[in-house]
C-alpha atoms as a PDB file:
ATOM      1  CA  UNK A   1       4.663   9.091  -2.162  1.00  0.00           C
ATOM      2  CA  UNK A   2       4.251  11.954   0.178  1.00  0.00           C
ATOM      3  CA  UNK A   3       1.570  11.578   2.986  1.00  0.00           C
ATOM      4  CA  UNK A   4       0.277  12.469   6.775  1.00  0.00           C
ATOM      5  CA  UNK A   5      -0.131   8.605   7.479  1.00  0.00           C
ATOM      6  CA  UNK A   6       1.529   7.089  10.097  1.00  0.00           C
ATOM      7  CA  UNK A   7       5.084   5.593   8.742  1.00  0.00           C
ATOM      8  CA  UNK A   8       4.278   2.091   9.194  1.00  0.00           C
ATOM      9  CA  UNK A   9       1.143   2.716   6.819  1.00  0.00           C
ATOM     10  CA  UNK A  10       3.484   3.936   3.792  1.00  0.00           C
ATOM     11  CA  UNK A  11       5.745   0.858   4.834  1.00  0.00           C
ATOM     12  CA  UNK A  12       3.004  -1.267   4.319  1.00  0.00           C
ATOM     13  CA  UNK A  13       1.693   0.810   1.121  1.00  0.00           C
ATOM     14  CA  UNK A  14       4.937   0.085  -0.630  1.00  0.00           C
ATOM     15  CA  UNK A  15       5.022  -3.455   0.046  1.00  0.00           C
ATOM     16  CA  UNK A  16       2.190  -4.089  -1.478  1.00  0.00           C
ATOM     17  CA  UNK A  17       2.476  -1.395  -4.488  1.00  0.00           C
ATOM     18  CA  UNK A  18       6.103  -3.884  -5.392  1.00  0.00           C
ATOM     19  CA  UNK A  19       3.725  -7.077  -5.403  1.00  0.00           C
ATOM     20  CA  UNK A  20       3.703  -8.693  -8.502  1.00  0.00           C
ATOM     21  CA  UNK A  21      -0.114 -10.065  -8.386  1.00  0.00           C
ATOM     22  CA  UNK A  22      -3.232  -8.656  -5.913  1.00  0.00           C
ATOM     23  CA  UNK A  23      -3.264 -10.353  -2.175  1.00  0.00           C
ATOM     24  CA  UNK A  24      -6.101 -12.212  -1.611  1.00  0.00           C
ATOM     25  CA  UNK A  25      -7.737 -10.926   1.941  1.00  0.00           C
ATOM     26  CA  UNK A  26      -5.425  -7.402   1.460  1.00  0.00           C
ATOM     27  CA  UNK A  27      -6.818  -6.225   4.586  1.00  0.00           C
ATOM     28  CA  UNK A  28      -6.549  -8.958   7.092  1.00  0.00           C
ATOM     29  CA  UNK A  29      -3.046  -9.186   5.430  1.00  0.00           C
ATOM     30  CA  UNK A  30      -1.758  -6.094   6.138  1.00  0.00           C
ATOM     31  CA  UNK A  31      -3.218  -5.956   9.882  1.00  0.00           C
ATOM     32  CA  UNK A  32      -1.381  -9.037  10.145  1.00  0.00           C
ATOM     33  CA  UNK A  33       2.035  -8.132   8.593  1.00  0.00           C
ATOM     34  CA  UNK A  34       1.847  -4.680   9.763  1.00  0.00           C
ATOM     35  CA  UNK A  35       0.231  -4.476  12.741  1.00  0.00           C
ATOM     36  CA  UNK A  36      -2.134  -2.042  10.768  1.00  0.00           C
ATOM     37  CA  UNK A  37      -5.743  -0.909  12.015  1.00  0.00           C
ATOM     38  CA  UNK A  38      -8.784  -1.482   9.497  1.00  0.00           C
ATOM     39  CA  UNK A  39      -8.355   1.635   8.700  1.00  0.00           C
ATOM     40  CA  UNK A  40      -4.737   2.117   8.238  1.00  0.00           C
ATOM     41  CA  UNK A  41      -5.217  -0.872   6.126  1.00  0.00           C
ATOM     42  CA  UNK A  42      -7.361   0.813   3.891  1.00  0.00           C
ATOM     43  CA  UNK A  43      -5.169   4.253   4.023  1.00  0.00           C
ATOM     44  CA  UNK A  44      -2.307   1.541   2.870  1.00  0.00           C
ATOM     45  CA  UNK A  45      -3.991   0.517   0.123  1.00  0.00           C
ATOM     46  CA  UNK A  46      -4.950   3.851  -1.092  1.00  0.00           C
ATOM     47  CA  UNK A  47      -1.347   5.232  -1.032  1.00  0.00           C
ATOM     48  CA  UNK A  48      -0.281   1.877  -3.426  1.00  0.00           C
ATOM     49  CA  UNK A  49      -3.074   2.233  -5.594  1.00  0.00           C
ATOM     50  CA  UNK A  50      -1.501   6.358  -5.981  1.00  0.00           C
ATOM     51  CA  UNK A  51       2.534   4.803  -6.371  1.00  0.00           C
ATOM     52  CA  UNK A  52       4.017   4.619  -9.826  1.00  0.00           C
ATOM     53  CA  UNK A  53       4.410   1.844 -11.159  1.00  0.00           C
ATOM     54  CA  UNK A  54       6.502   0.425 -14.425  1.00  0.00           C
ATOM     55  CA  UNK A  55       3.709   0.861 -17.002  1.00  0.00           C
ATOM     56  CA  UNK A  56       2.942   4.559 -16.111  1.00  0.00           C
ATOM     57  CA  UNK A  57       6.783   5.409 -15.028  1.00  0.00           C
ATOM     58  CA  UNK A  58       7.563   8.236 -17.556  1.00  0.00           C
ATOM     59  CA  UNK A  59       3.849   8.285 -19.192  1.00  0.00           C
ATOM     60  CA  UNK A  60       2.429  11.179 -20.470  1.00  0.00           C
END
């Protein structure tokens, strides 16, 4: 997951690409847990929607 975001934005993009089910209130979440802006917290969760994950690990 290469990116220009800041690092606490990928930080908070992993963490919530390993979560098993969806976060309710994602965004207020991650500002909270991260310290992330609105907008970092929508950069975040466009970087986790991007990482692999076990179903397409190896897919062609």
């Amino acid at each position: 997951m290469t990116n220009d975001f800041a690092p606490t934005v990928a930080e908070a993009a992993a963490w919530l690409a390993s979560q098993p089910k969806p976060i309710p209130h994602v965004i207020p979440a991650l500002k909270e847990r991260f310290g992330l802006t609105g907008l970092q917290a929508c950069q975040a969760i466009a970087l986790a929607r991007q990482a692999p994950t076990p179903k397409t690990v190896g897919a062609p």
